[in-house]
N, C-alpha and C. Protein backbone atom coordinates (compact mmCIF):
# COMPACT_ATOMS: atom_id res chain seq x y z
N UNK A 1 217.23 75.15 76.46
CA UNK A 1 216.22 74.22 76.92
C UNK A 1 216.87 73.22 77.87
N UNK A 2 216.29 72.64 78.91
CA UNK A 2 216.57 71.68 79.72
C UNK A 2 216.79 70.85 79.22
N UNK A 3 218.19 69.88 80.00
CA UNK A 3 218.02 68.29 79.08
C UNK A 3 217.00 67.54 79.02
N UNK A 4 216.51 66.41 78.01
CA UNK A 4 215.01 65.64 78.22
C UNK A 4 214.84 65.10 79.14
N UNK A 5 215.74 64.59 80.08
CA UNK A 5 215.38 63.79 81.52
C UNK A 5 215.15 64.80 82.09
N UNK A 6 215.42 65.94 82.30
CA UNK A 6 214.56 66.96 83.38
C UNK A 6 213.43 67.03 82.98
N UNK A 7 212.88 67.46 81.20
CA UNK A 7 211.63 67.86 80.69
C UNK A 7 210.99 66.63 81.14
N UNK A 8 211.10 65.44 81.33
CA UNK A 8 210.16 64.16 80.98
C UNK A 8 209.90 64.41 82.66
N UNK A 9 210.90 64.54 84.21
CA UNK A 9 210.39 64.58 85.09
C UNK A 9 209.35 65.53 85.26
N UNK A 10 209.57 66.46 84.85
CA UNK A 10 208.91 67.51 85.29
C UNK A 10 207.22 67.54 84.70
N UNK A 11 207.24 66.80 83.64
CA UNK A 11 205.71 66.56 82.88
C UNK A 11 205.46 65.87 83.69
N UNK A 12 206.07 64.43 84.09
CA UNK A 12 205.59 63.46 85.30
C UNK A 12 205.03 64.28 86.41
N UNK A 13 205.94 64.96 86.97
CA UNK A 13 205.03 65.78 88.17
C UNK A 13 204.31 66.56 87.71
N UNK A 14 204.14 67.37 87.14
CA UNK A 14 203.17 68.08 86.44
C UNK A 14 201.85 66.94 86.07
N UNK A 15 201.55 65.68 85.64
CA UNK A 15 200.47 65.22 85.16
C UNK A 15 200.34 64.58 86.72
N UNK A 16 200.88 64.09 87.28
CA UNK A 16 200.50 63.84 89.24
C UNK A 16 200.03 64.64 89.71
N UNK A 17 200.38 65.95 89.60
CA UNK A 17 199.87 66.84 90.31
C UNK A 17 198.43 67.50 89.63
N UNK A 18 198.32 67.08 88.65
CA UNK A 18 197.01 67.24 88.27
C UNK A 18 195.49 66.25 88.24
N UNK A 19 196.43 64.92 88.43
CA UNK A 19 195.63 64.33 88.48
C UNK A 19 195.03 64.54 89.96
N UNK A 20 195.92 64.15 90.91
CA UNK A 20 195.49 64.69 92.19
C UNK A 20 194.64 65.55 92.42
N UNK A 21 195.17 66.81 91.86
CA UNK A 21 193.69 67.91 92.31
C UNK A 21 192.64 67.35 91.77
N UNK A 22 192.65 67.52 90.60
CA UNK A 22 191.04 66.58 89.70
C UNK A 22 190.29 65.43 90.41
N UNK A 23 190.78 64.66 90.99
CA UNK A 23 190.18 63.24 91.21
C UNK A 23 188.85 63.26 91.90
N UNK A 24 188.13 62.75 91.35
CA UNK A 24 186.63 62.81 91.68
C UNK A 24 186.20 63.97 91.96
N UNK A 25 187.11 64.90 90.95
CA UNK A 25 185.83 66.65 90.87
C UNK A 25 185.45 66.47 89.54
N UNK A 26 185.87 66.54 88.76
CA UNK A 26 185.73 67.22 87.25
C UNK A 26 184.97 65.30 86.18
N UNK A 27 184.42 65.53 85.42
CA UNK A 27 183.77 64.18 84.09
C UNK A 27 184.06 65.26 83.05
N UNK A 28 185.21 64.49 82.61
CA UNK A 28 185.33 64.42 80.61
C UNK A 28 186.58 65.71 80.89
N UNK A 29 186.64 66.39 81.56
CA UNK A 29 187.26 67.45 82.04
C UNK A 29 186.74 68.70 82.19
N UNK A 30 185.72 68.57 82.29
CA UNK A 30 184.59 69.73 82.92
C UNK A 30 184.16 69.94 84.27
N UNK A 31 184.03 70.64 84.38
CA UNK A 31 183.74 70.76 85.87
C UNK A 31 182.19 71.09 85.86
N UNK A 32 182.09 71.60 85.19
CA UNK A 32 180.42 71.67 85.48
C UNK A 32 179.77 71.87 83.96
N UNK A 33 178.60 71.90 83.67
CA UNK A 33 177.92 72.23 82.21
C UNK A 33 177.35 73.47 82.54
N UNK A 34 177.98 74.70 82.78
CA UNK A 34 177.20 76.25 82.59
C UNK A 34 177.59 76.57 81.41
N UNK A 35 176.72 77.65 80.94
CA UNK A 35 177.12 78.57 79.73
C UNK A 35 178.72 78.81 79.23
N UNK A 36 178.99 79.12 80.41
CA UNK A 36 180.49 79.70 80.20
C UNK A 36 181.36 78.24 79.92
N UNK A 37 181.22 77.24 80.78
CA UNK A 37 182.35 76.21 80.82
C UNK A 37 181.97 75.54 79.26
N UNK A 38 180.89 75.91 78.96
CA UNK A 38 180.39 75.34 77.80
C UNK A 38 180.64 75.54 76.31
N UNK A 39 181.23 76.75 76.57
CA UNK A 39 181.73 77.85 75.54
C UNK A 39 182.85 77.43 75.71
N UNK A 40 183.62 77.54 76.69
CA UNK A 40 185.31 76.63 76.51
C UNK A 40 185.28 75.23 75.96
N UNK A 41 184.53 74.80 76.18
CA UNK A 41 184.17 72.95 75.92
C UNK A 41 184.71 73.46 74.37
N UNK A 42 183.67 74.34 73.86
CA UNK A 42 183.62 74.06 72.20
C UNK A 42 184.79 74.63 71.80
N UNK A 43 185.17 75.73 72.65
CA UNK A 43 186.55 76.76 72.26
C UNK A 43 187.96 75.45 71.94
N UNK A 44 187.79 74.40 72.88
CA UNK A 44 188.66 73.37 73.67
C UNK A 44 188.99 72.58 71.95
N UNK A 45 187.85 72.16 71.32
CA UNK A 45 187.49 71.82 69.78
C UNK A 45 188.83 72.64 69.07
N UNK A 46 188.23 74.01 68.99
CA UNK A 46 189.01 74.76 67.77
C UNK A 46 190.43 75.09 67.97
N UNK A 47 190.60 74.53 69.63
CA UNK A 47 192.06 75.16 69.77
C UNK A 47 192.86 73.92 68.81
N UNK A 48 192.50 72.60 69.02
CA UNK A 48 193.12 71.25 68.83
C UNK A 48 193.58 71.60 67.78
N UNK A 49 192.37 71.97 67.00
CA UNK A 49 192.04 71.85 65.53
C UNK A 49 193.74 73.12 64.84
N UNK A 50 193.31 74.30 65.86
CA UNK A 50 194.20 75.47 65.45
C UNK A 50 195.48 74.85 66.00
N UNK A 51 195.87 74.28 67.09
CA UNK A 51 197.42 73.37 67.19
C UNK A 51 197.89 72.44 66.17
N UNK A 52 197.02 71.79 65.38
CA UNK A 52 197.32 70.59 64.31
C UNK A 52 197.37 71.33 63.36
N UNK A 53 197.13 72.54 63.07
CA UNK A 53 196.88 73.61 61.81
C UNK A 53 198.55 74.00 61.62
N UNK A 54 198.73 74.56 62.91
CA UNK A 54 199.94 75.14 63.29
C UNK A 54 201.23 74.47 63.20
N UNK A 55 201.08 73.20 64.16
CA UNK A 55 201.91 72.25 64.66
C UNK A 55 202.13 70.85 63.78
N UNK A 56 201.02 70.95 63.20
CA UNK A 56 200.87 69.93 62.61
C UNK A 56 200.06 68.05 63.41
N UNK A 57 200.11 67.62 62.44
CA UNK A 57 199.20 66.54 62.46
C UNK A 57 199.44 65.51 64.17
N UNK A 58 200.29 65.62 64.27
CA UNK A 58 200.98 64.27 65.45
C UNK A 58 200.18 64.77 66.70
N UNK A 59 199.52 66.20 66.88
CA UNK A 59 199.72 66.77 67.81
C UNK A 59 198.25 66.06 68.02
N UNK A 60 197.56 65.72 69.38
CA UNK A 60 196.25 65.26 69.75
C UNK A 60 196.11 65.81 71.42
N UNK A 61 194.92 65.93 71.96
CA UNK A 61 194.69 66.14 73.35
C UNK A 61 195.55 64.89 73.92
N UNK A 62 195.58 65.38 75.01
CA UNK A 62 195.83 63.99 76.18
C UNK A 62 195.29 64.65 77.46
N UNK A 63 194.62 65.55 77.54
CA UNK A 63 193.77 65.89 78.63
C UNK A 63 193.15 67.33 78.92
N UNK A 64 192.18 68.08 80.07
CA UNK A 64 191.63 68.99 79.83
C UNK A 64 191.12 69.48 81.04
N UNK A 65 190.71 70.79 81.73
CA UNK A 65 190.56 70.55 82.47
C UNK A 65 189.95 72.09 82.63
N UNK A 66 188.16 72.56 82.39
CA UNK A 66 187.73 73.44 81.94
C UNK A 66 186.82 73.48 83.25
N UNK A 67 186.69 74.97 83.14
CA UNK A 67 185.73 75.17 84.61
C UNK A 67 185.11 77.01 83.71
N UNK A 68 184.13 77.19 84.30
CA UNK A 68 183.41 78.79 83.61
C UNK A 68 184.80 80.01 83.93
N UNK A 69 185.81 79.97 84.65
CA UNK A 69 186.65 81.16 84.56
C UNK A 69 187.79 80.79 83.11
N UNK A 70 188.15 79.11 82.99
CA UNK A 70 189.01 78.99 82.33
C UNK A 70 189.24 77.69 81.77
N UNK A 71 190.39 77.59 80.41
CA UNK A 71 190.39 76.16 79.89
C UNK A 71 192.02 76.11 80.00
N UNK A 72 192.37 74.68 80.51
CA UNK A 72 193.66 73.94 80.90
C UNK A 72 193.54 73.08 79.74
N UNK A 73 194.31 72.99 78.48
CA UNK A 73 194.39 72.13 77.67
C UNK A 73 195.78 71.65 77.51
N UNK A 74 195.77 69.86 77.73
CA UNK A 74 197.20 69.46 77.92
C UNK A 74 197.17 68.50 76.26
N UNK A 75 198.82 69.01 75.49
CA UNK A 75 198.31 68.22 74.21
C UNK A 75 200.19 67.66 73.93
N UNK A 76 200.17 66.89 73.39
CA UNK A 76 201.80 66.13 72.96
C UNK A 76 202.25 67.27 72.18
N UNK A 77 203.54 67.44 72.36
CA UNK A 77 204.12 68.39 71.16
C UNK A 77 205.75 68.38 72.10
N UNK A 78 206.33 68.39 71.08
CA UNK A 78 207.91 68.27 71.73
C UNK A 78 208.47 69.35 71.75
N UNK A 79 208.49 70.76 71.79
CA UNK A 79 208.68 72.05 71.97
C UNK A 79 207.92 72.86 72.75
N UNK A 80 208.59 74.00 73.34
CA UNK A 80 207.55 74.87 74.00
C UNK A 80 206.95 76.10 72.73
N UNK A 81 206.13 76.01 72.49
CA UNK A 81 205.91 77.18 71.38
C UNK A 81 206.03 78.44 71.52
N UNK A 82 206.24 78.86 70.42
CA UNK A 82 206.94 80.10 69.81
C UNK A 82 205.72 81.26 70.30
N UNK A 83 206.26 82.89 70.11
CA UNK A 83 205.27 83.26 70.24
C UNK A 83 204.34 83.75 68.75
N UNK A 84 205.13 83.44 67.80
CA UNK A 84 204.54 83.33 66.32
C UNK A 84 203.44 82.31 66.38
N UNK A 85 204.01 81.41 67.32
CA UNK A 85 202.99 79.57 66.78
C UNK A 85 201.88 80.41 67.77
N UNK A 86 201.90 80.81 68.70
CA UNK A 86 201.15 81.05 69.94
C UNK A 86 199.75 81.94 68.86
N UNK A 87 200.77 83.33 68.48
CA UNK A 87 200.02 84.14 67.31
C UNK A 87 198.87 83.31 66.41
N UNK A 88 199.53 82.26 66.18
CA UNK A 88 199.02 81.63 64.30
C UNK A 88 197.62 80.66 65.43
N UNK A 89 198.11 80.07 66.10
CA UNK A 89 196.76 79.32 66.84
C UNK A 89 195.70 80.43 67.30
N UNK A 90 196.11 81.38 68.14
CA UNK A 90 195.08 81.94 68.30
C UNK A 90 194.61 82.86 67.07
N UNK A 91 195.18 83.69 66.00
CA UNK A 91 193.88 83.51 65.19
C UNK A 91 193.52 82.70 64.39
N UNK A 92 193.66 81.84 64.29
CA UNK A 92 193.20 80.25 63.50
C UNK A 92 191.85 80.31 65.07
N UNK A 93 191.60 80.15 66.25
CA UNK A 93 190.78 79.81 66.47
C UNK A 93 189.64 81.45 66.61
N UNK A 94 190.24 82.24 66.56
CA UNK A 94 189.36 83.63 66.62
C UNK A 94 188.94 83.39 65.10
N UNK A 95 189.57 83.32 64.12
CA UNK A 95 188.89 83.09 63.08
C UNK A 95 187.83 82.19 62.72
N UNK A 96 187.89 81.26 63.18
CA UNK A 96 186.67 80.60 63.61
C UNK A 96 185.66 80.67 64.37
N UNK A 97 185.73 81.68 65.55
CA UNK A 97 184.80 82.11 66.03
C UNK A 97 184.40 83.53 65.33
N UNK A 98 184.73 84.21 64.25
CA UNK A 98 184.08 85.36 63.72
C UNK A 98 183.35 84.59 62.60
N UNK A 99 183.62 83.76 62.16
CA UNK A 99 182.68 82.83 60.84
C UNK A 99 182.04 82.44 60.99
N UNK A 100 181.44 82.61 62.22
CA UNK A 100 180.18 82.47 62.53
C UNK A 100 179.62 80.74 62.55
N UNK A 101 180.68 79.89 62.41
CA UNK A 101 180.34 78.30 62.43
C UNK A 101 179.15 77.66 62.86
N UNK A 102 178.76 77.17 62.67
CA UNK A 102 177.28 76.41 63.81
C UNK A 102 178.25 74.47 63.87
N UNK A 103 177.72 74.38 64.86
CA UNK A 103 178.34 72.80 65.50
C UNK A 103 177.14 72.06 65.26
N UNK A 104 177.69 70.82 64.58
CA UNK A 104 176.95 69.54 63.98
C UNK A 104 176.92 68.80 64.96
N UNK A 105 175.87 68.05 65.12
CA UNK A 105 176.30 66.53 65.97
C UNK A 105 175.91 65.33 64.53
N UNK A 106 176.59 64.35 64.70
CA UNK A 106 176.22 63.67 63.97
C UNK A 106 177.08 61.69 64.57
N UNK A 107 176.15 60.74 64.54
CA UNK A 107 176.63 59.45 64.99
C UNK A 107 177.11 58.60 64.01
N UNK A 108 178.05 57.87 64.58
CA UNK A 108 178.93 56.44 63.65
C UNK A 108 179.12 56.29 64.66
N UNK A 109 179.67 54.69 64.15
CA UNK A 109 180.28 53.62 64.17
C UNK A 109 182.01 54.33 64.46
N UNK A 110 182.19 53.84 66.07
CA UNK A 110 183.37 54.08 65.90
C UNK A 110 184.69 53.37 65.20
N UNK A 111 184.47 52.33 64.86
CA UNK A 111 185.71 52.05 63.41
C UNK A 111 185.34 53.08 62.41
N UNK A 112 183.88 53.81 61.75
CA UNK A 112 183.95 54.37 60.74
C UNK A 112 184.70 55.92 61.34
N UNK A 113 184.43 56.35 62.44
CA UNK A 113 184.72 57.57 62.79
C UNK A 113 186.63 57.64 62.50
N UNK A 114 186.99 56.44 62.90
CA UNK A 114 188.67 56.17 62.92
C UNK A 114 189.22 55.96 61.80
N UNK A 115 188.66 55.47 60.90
CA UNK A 115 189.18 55.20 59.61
C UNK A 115 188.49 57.02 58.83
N UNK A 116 187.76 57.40 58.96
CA UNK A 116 187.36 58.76 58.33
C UNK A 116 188.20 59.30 58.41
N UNK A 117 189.22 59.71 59.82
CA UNK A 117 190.32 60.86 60.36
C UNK A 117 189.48 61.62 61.26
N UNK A 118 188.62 61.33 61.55
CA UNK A 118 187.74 61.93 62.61
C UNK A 118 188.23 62.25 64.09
N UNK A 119 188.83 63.47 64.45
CA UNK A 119 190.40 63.65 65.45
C UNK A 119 189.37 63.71 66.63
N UNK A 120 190.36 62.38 67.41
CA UNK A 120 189.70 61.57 68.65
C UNK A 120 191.18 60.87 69.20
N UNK A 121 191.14 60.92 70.68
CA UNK A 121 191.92 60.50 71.83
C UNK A 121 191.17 59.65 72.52
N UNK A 122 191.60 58.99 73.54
CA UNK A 122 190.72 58.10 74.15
C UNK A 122 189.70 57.28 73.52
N UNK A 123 190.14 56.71 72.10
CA UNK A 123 189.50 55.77 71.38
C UNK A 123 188.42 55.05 72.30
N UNK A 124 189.51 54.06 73.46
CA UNK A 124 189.03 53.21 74.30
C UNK A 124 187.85 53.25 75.37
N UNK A 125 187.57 54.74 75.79
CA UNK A 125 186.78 55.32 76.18
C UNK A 125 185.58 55.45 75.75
N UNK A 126 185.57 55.28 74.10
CA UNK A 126 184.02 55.85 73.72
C UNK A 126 183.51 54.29 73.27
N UNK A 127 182.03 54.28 73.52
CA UNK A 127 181.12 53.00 72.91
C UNK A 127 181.45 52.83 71.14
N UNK A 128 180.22 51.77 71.22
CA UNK A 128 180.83 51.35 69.36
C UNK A 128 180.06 52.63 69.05
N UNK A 129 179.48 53.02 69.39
CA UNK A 129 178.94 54.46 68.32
C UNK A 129 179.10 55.71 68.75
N UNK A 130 179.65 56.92 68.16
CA UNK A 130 179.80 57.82 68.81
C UNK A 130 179.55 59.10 68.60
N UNK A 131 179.18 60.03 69.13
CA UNK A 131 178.87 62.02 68.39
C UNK A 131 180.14 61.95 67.94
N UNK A 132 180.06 62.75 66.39
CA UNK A 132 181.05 63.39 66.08
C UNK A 132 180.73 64.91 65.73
N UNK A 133 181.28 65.65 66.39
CA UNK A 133 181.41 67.28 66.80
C UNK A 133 181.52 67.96 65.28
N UNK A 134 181.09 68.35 64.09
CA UNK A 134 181.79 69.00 63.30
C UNK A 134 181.21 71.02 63.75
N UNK A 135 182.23 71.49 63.66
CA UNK A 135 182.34 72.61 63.49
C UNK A 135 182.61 73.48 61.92
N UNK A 136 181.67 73.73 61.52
CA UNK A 136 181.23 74.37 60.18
C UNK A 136 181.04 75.69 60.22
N UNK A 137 181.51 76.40 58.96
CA UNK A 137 180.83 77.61 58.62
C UNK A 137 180.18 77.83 56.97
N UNK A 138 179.16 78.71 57.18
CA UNK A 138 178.52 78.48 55.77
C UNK A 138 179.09 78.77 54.61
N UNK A 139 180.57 78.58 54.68
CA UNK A 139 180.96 78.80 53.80
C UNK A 139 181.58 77.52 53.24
N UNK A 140 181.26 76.04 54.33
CA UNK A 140 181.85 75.30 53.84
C UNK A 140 183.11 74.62 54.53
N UNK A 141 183.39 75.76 55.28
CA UNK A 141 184.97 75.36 55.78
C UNK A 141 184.77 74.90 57.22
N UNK A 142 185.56 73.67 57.51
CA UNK A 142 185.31 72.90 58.57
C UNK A 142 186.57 73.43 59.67
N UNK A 143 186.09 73.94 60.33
CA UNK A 143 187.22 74.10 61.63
C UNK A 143 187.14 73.39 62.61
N UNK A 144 186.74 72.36 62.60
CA UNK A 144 187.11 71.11 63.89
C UNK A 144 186.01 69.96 63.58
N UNK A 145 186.33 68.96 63.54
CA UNK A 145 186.14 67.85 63.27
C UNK A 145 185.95 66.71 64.61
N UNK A 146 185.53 66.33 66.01
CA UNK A 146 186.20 65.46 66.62
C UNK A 146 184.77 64.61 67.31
N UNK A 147 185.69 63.53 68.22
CA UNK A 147 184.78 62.75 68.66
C UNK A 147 184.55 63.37 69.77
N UNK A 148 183.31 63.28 70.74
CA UNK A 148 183.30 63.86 71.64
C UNK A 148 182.08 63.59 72.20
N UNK A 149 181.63 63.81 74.08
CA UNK A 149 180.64 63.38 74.21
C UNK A 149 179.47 64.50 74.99
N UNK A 150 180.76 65.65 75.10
CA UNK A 150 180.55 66.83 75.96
C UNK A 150 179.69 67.83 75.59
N UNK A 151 179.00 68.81 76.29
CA UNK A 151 178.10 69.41 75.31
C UNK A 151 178.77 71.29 74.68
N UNK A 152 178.10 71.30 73.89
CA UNK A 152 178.95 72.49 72.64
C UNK A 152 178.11 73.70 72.54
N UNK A 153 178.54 74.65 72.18
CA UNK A 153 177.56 76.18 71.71
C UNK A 153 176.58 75.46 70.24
N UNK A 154 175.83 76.09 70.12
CA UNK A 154 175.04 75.82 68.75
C UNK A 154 175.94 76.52 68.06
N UNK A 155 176.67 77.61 67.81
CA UNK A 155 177.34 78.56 66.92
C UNK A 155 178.17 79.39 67.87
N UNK A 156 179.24 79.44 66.96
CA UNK A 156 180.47 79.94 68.07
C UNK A 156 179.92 81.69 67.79
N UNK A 157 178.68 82.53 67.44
CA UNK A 157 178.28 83.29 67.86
C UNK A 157 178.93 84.37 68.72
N UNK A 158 178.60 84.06 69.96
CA UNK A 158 178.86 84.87 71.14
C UNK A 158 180.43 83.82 71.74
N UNK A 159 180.69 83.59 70.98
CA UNK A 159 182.23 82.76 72.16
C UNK A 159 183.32 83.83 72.09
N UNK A 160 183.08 85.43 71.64
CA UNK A 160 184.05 86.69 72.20
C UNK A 160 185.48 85.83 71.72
N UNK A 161 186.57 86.50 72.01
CA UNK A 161 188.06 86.56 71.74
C UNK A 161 188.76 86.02 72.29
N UNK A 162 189.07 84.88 71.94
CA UNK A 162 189.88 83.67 72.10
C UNK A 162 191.41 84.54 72.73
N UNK A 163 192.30 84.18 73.55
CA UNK A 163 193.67 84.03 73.83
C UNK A 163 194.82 83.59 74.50
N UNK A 164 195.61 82.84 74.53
CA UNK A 164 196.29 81.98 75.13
C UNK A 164 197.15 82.54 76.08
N UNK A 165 197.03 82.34 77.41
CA UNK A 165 197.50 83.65 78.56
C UNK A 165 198.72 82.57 79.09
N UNK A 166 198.53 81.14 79.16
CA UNK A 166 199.69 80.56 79.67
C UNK A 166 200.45 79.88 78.77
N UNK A 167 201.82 79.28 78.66
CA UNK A 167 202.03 78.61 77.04
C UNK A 167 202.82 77.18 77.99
N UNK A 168 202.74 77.21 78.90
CA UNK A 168 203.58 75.82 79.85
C UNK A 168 203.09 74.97 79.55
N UNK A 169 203.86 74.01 78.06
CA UNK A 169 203.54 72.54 77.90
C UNK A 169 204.34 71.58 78.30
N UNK A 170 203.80 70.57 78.56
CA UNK A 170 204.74 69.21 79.02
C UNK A 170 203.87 68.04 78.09
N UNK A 171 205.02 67.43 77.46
CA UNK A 171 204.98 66.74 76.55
C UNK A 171 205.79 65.70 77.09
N UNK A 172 205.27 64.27 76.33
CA UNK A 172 205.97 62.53 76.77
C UNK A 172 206.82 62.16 75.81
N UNK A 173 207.75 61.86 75.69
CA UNK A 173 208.20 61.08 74.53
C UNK A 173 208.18 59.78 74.27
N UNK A 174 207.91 59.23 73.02
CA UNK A 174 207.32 57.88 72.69
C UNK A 174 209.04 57.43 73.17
């Protein structure tokens, strides 16, 4: 692995160079609300959910950047992952899309959403009240939990076979 002063430049240019392209195209990190980008929106949910499964808890978005061919999800993690971890996320989120889940909306109080564990980034961003996204299946079992303002599948149904084609993360260190 590179020493950390190369990894930390190279995320720097890497998050410049993204911001750049993005700037005044994309809201929330969507590019548009079609069917398809819409289905990543919610896919975008279960991946988090399947990285914190995997990776564990520390791990949160820090950005996104979804259009109907594809989803760019940028998240903290201090390693490049394995192709086991790569394995275990994607079926943690295919498994959730065969269980047939249906997506909740439901509103709070964002202090109650924060003190619940209700997995949310950009605290500062959302009003005092906010959707919280749950992703359910009737069996009970919750596969994503978050705050969010974007719009979602009714049931991950038809959201087909999840898989992670690029694995290039750049991560900050506190």
């Amino acid at each position: 692995m590179e020493d950390k002063a190369s990894y930390i430049e190279a995320a720097k240019k890497h998050a410049e160079k993204s911001r750049t392209a993005s700037a005044g195209k994309f809201k929330g990190g969507l590019a548009e609300h079609s069917t398809e980008t819409t289905a990543l929106h919610t896919v975008s949910h279960l991946l988090l959910a399947g990285l914190r499964e995997v990776l564990g808890d520390h791990v949160h978005q820090q950005g996104s950047n979804i259009t109907s061919e594809r989803l760019r999800f940028d998240f903290n993690h201090d390693e490049k992952l394995t192709p086991e971890q790569i394995a275990e996320v994607e079926k943690y989120v295919n498994d959730a899309i065969s269980s047939k889940a249906v997506t909740y909306i439901s509103e709070m109080p964002k202090i109650e959403a924060k003190e619940s564990n209700v997995e949310g980034n950009f605290w500062d961003k959302y009003p005092d009240i906010v959707k919280v996204y749950t992703i359910k299946d009737n069996k009970g079992k919750v596969w994503s939990r978050e705050v969010c303002g974007g719009p979602h599948v009714e049931d991950t149904t038809n959201l087909g076979k999840f898989s992670i084609k690029k694995r290039t993360i750049f991560c900050c260190w506190s």
